[in-house]
C-alpha atoms as a PDB file:
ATOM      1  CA  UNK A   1       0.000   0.000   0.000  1.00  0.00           C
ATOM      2  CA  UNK A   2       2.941   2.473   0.667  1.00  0.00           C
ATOM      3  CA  UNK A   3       4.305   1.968  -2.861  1.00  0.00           C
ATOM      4  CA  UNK A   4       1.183   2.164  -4.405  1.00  0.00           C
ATOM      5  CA  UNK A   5       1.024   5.373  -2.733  1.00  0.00           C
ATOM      6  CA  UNK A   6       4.354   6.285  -4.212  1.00  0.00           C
ATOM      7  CA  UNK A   7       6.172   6.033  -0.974  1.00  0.00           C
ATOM      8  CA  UNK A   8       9.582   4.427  -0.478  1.00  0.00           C
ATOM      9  CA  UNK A   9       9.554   1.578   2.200  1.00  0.00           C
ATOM     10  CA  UNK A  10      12.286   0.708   4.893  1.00  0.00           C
ATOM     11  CA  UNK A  11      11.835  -2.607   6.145  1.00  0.00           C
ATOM     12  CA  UNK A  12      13.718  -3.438   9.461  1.00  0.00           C
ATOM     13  CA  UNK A  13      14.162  -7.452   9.278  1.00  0.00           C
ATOM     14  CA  UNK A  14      13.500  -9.674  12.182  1.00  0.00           C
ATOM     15  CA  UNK A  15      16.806 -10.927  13.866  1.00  0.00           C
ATOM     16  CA  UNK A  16      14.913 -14.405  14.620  1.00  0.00           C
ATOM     17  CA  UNK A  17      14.286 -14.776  10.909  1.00  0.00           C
ATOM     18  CA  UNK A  18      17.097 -13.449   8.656  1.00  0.00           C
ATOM     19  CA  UNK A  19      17.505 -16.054   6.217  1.00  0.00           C
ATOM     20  CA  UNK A  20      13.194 -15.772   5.279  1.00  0.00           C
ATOM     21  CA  UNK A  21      13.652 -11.940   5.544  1.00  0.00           C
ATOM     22  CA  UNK A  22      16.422 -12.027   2.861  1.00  0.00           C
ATOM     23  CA  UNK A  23      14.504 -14.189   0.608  1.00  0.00           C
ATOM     24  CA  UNK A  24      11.107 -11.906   0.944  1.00  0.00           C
ATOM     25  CA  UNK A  25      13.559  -8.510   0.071  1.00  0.00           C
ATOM     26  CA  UNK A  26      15.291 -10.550  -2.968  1.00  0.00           C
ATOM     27  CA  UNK A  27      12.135 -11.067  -4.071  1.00  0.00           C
ATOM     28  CA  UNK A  28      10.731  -7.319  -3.396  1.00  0.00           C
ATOM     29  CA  UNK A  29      13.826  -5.913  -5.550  1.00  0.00           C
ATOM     30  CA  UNK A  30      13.237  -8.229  -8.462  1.00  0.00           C
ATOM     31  CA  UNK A  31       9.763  -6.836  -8.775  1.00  0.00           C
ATOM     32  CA  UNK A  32      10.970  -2.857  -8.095  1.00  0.00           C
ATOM     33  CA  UNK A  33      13.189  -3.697 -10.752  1.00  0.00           C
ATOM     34  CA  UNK A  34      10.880  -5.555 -13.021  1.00  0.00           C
ATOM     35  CA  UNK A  35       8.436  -2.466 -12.829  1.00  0.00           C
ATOM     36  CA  UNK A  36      11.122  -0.067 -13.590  1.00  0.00           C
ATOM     37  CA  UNK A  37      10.822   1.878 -10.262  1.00  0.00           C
ATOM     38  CA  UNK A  38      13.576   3.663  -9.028  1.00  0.00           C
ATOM     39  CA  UNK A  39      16.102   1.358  -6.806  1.00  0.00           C
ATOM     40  CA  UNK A  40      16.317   3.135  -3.825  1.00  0.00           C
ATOM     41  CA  UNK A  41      12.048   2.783  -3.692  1.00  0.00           C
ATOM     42  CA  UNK A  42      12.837  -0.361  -1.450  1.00  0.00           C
ATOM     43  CA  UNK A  43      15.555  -1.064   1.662  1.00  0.00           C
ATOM     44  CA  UNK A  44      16.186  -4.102   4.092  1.00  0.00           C
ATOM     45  CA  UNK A  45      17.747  -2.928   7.012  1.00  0.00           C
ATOM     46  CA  UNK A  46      19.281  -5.418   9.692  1.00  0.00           C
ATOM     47  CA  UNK A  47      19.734  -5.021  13.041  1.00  0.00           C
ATOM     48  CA  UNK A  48      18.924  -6.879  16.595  1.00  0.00           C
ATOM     49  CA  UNK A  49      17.458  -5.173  19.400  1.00  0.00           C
ATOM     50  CA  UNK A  50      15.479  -2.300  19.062  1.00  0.00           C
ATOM     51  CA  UNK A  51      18.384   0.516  18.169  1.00  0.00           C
ATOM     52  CA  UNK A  52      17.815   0.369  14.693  1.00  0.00           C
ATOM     53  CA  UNK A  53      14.079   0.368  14.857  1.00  0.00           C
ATOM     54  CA  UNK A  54      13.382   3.236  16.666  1.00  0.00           C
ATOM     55  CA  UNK A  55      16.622   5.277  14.660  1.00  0.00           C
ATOM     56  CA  UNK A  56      14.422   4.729  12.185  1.00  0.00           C
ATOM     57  CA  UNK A  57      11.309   6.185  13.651  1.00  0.00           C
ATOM     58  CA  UNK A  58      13.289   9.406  14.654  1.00  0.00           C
ATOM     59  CA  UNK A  59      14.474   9.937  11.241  1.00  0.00           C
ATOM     60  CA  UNK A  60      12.571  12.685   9.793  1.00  0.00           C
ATOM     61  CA  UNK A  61      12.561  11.336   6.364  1.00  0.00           C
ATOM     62  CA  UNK A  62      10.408   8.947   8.116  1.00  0.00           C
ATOM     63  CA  UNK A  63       6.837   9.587   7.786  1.00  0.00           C
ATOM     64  CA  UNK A  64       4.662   6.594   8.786  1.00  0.00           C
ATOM     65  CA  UNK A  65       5.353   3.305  11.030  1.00  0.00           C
ATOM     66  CA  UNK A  66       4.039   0.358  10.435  1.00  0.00           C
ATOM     67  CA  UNK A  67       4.467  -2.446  13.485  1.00  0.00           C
ATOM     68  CA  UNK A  68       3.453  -6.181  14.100  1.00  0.00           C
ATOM     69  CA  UNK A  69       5.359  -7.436  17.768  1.00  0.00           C
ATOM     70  CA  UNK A  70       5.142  -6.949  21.109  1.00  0.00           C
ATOM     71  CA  UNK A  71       2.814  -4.383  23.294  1.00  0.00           C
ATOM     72  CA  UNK A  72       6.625  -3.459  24.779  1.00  0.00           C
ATOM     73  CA  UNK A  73       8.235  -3.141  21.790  1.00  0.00           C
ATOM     74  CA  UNK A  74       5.073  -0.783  20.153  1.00  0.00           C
ATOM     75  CA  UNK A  75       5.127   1.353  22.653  1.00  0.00           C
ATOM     76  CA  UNK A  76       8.405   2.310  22.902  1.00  0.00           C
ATOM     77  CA  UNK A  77       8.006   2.840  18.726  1.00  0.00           C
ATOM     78  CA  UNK A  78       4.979   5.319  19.615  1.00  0.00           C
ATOM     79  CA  UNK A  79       6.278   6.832  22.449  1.00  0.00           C
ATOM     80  CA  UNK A  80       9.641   7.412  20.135  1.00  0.00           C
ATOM     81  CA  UNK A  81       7.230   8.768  16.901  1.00  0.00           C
ATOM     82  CA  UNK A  82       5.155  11.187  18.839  1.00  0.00           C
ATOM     83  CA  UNK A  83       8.792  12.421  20.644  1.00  0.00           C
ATOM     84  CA  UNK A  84       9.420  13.568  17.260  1.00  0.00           C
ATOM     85  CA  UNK A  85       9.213  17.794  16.367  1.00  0.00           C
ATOM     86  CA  UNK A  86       7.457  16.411  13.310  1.00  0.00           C
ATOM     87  CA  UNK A  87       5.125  13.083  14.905  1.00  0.00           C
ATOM     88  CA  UNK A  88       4.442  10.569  13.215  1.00  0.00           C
ATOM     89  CA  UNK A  89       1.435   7.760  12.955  1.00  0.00           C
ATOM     90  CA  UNK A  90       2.399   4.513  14.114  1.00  0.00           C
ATOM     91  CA  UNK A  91      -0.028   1.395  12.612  1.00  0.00           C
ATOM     92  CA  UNK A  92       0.534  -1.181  15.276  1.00  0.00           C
ATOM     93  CA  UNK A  93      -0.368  -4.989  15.727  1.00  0.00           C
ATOM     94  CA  UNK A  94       0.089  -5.983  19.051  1.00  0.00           C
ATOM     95  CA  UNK A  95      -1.167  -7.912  22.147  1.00  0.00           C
ATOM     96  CA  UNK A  96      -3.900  -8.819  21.054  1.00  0.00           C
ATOM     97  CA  UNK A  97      -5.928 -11.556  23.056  1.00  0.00           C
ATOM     98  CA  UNK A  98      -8.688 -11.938  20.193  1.00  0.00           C
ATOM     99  CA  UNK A  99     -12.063 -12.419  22.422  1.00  0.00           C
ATOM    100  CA  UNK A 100     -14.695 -15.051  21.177  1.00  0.00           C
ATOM    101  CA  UNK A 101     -18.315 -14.512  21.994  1.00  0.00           C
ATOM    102  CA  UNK A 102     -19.638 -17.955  22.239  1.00  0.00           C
ATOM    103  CA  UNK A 103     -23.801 -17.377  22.259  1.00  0.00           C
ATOM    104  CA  UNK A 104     -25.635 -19.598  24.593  1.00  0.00           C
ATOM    105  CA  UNK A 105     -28.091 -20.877  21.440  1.00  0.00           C
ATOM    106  CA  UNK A 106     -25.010 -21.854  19.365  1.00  0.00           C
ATOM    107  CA  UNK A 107     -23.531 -23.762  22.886  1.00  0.00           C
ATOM    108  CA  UNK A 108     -27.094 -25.496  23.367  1.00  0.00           C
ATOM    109  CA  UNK A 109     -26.850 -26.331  19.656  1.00  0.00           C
ATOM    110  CA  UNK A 110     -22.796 -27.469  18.765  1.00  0.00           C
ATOM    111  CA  UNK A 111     -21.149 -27.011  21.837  1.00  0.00           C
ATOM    112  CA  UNK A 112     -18.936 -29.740  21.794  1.00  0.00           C
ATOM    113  CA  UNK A 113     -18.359 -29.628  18.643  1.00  0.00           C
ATOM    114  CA  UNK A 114     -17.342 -25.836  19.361  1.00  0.00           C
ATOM    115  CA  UNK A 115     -14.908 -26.895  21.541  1.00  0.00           C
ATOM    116  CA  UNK A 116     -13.309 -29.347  19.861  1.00  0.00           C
ATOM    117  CA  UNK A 117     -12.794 -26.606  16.747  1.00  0.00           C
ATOM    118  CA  UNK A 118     -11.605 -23.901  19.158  1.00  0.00           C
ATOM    119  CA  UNK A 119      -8.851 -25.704  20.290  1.00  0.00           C
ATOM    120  CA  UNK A 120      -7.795 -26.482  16.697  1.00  0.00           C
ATOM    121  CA  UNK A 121      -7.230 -22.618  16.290  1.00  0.00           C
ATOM    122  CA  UNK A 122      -5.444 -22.267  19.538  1.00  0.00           C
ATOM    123  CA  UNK A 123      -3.177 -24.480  19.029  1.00  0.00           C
ATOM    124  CA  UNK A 124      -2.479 -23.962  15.248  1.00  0.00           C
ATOM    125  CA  UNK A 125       1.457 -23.220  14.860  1.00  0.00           C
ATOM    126  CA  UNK A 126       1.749 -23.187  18.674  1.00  0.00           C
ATOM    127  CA  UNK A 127      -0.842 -20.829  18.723  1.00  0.00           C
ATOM    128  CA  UNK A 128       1.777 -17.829  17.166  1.00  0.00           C
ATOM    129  CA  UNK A 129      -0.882 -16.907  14.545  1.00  0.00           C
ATOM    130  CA  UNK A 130      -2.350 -13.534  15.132  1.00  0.00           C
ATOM    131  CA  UNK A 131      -6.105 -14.585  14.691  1.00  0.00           C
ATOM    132  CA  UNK A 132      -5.200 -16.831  17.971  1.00  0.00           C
ATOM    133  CA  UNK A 133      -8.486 -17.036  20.159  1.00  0.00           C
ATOM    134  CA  UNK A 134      -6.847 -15.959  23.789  1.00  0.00           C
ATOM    135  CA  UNK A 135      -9.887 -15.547  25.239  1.00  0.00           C
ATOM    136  CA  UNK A 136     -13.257 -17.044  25.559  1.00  0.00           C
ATOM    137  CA  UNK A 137     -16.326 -15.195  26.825  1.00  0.00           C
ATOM    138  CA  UNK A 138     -19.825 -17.108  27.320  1.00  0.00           C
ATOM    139  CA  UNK A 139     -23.030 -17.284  29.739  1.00  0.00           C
ATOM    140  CA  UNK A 140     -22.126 -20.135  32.472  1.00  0.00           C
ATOM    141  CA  UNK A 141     -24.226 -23.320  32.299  1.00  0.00           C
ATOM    142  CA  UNK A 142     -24.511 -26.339  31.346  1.00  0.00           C
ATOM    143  CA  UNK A 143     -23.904 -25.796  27.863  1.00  0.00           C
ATOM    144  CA  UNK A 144     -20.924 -23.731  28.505  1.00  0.00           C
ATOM    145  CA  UNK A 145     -19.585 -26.826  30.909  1.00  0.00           C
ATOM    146  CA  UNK A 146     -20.285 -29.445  28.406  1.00  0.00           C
ATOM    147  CA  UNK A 147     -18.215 -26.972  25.686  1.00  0.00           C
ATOM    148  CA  UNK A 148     -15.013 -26.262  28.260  1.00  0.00           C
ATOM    149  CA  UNK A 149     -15.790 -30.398  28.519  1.00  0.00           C
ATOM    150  CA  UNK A 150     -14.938 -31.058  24.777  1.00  0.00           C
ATOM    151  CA  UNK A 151     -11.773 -28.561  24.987  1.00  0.00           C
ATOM    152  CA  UNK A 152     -10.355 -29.725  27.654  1.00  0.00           C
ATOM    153  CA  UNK A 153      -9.828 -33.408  26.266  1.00  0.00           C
ATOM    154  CA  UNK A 154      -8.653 -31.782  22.784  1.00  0.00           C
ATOM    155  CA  UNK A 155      -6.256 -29.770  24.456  1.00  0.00           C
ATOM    156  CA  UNK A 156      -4.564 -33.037  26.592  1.00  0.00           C
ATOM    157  CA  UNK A 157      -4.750 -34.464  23.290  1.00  0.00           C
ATOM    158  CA  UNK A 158      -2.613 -31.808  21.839  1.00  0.00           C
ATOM    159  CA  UNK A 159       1.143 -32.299  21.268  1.00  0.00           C
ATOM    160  CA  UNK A 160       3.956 -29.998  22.444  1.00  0.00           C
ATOM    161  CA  UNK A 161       5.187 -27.605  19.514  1.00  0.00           C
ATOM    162  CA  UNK A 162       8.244 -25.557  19.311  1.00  0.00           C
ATOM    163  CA  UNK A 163       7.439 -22.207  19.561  1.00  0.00           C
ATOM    164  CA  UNK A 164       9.784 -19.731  17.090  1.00  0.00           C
ATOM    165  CA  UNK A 165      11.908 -17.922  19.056  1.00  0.00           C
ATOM    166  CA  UNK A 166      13.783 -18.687  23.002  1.00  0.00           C
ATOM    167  CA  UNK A 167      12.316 -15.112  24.116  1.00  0.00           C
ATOM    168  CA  UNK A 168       8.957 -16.204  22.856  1.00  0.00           C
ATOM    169  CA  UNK A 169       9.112 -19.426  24.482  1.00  0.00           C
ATOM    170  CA  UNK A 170       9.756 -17.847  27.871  1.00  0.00           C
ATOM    171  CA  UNK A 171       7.608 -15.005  27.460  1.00  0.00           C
ATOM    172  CA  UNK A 172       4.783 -17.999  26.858  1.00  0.00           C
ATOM    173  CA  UNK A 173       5.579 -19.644  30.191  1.00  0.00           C
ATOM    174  CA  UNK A 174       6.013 -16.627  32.043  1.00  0.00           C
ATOM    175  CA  UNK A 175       2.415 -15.952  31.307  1.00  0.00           C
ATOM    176  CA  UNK A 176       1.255 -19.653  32.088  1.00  0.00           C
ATOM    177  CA  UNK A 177       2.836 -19.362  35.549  1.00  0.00           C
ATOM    178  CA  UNK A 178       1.128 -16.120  36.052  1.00  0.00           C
ATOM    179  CA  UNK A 179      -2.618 -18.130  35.141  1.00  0.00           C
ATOM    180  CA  UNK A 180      -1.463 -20.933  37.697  1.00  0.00           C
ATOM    181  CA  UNK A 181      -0.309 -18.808  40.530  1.00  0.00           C
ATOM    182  CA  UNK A 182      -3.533 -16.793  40.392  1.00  0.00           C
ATOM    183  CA  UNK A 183      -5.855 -17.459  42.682  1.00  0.00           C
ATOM    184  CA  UNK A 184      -8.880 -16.458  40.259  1.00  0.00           C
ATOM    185  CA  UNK A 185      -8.176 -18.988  37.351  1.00  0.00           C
ATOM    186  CA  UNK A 186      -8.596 -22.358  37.052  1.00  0.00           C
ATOM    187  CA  UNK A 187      -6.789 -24.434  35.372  1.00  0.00           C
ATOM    188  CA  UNK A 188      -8.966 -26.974  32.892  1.00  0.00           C
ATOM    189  CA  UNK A 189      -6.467 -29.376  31.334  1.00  0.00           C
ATOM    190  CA  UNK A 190      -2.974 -29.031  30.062  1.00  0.00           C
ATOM    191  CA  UNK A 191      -1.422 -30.452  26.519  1.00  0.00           C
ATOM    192  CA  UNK A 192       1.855 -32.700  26.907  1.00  0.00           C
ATOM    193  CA  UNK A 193       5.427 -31.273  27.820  1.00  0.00           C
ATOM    194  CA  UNK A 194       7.565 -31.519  25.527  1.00  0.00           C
ATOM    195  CA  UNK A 195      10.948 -32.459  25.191  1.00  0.00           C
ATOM    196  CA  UNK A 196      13.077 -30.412  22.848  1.00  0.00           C
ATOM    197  CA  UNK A 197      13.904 -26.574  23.575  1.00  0.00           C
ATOM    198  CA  UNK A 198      10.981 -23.856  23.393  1.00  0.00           C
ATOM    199  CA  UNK A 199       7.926 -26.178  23.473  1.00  0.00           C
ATOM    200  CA  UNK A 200       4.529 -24.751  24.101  1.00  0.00           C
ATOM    201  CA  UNK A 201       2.631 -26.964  26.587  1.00  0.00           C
ATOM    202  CA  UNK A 202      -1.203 -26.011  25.558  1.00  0.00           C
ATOM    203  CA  UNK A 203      -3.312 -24.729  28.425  1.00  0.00           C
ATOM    204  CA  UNK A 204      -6.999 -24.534  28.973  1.00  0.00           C
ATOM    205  CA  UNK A 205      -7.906 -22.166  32.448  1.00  0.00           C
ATOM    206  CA  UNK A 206     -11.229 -20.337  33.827  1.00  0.00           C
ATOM    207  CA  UNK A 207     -12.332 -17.893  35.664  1.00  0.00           C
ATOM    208  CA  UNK A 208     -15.224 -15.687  36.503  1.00  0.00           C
ATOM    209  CA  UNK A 209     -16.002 -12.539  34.830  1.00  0.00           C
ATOM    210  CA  UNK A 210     -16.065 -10.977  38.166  1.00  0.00           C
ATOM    211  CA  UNK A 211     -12.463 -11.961  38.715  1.00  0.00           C
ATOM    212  CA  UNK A 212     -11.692 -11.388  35.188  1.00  0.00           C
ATOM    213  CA  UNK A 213     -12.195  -7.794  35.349  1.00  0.00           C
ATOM    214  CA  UNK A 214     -11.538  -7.021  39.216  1.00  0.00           C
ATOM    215  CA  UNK A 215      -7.540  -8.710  38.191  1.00  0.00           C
ATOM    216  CA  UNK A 216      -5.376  -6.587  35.234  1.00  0.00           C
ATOM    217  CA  UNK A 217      -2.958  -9.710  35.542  1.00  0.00           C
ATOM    218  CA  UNK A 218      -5.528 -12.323  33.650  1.00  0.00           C
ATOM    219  CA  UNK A 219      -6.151  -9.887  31.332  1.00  0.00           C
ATOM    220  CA  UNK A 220      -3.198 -10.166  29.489  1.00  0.00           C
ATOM    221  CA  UNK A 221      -1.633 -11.474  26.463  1.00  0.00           C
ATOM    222  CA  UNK A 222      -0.536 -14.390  26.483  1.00  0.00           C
ATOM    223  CA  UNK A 223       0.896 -15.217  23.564  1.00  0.00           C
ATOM    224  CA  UNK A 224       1.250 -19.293  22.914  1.00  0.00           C
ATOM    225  CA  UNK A 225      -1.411 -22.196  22.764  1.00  0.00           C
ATOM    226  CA  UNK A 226      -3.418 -21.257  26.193  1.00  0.00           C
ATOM    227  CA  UNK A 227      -6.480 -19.508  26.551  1.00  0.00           C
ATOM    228  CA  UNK A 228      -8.960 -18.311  29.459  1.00  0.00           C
ATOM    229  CA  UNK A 229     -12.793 -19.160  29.651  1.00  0.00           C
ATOM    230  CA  UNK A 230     -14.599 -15.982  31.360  1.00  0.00           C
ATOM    231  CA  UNK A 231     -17.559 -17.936  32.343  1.00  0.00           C
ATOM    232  CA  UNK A 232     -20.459 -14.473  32.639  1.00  0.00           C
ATOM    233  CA  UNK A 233     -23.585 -14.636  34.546  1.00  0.00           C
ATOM    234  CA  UNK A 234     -27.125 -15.217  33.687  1.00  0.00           C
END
């Protein structure tokens, strides 16, 4: 969208990925090149930590920022653009938990079957996508029981998967640890341990609305295969 807006892009690559990020910025200059736009119209820059990132937002040939990452990591990128004598928008992804609305007719009708398909999308690529379902939110009952039923036994069903990065891995479990030590979730069912580095153990917790929104600490992300039922009264 920025070159079709006939602005140049800088691209910062991920230091977990550098090998993909080279092959996706090959492939960007063959088509700058194959449309006959101007070379500089396109740049990969490399660069761990966050130096070179927010350099980059300071620079006041930079005009927009577009982010997908961590709520840390975006906010020091906003906090850095609207520093600026000239700010700047920043378009961030981040942190998202991704509430579901279960309805108690569509419970009474497929709940277990529900279940069953929720837990497919949690734990899809160690549950890294950003469409992961962090959060459930449904009317308590019977029909909700009988759904958390069907999830729970998917989830120990689940196998361990290696997550993509060692920060991401711990940041997973330091959130996990944080939904077991509390003394307002529940903990439903877990997946199995694995045994090479940076595997995501699926989790399945609940807790009350009540609790949900009296305690910041359940409210947030956590990014990996586990998600919280927030079981909401009649």
């Amino acid at each position: 969208s920025s070159l079709a807006a006939g602005c140049p892009v800088v691209v910062k690559a991920h230091a977990a990925h550098p090998g993909t990020s080279e092959l996706v910025g090959r492939a960007v200059q063959r088509a700058v090149a194959r449309c006959e736009l101007p070379e500089g119209v396109f740049s990969l820059l490399y660069g761990s930590g966050r130096e070179l990132g927010q350099a980059l937002v300071r620079d006041p040939r930079i005009k927009a920022v577009g982010f997908t990452g961590s709520r840390s990591g975006g906010t020091a990128l906003m906090q850095a653009a609207q520093a600026r004598p000239e700010p700047i928008p920043v378009y961030a992804e981040m942190s998202s938990i991704n509430p579901v609305f279960v309805l108690p007719e569509a419970l009474e009708a497929r709940g277990q079957a529900l279940g069953e398909a929720f837990i497919g999308s949690l734990t899809m690529g160690a549950g890294q996508f950003c469409t992961n379902p962090g959060l459930v939110i449904a009317v308590k009952g019977e029909a909700l029981d009988a759904f958390v039923a069907s999830a729970a036994e998917a989830v120990k069903a689940s196998a361990a998967q290696t997550m993509l990065t060692p920060g991401i891995h711990d940041a997973y479990v330091q959130g996990v640890d944080g939904l077991m030590q509390s003394s307002k979730a529940r903990e439903v069912a877990r997946g199995a341990a694995g045994e090479g580095p940076n595997a995501c153990q699926s989790g399945l917790f609940v807790a009350s609305a009540q609790d949900f929104l009296s305690d910041e600490a359940l409210q947030a992300e956590v990014f990996g295969a586990t998600s919280l039922v927030v079981e909401c009264a009649d």
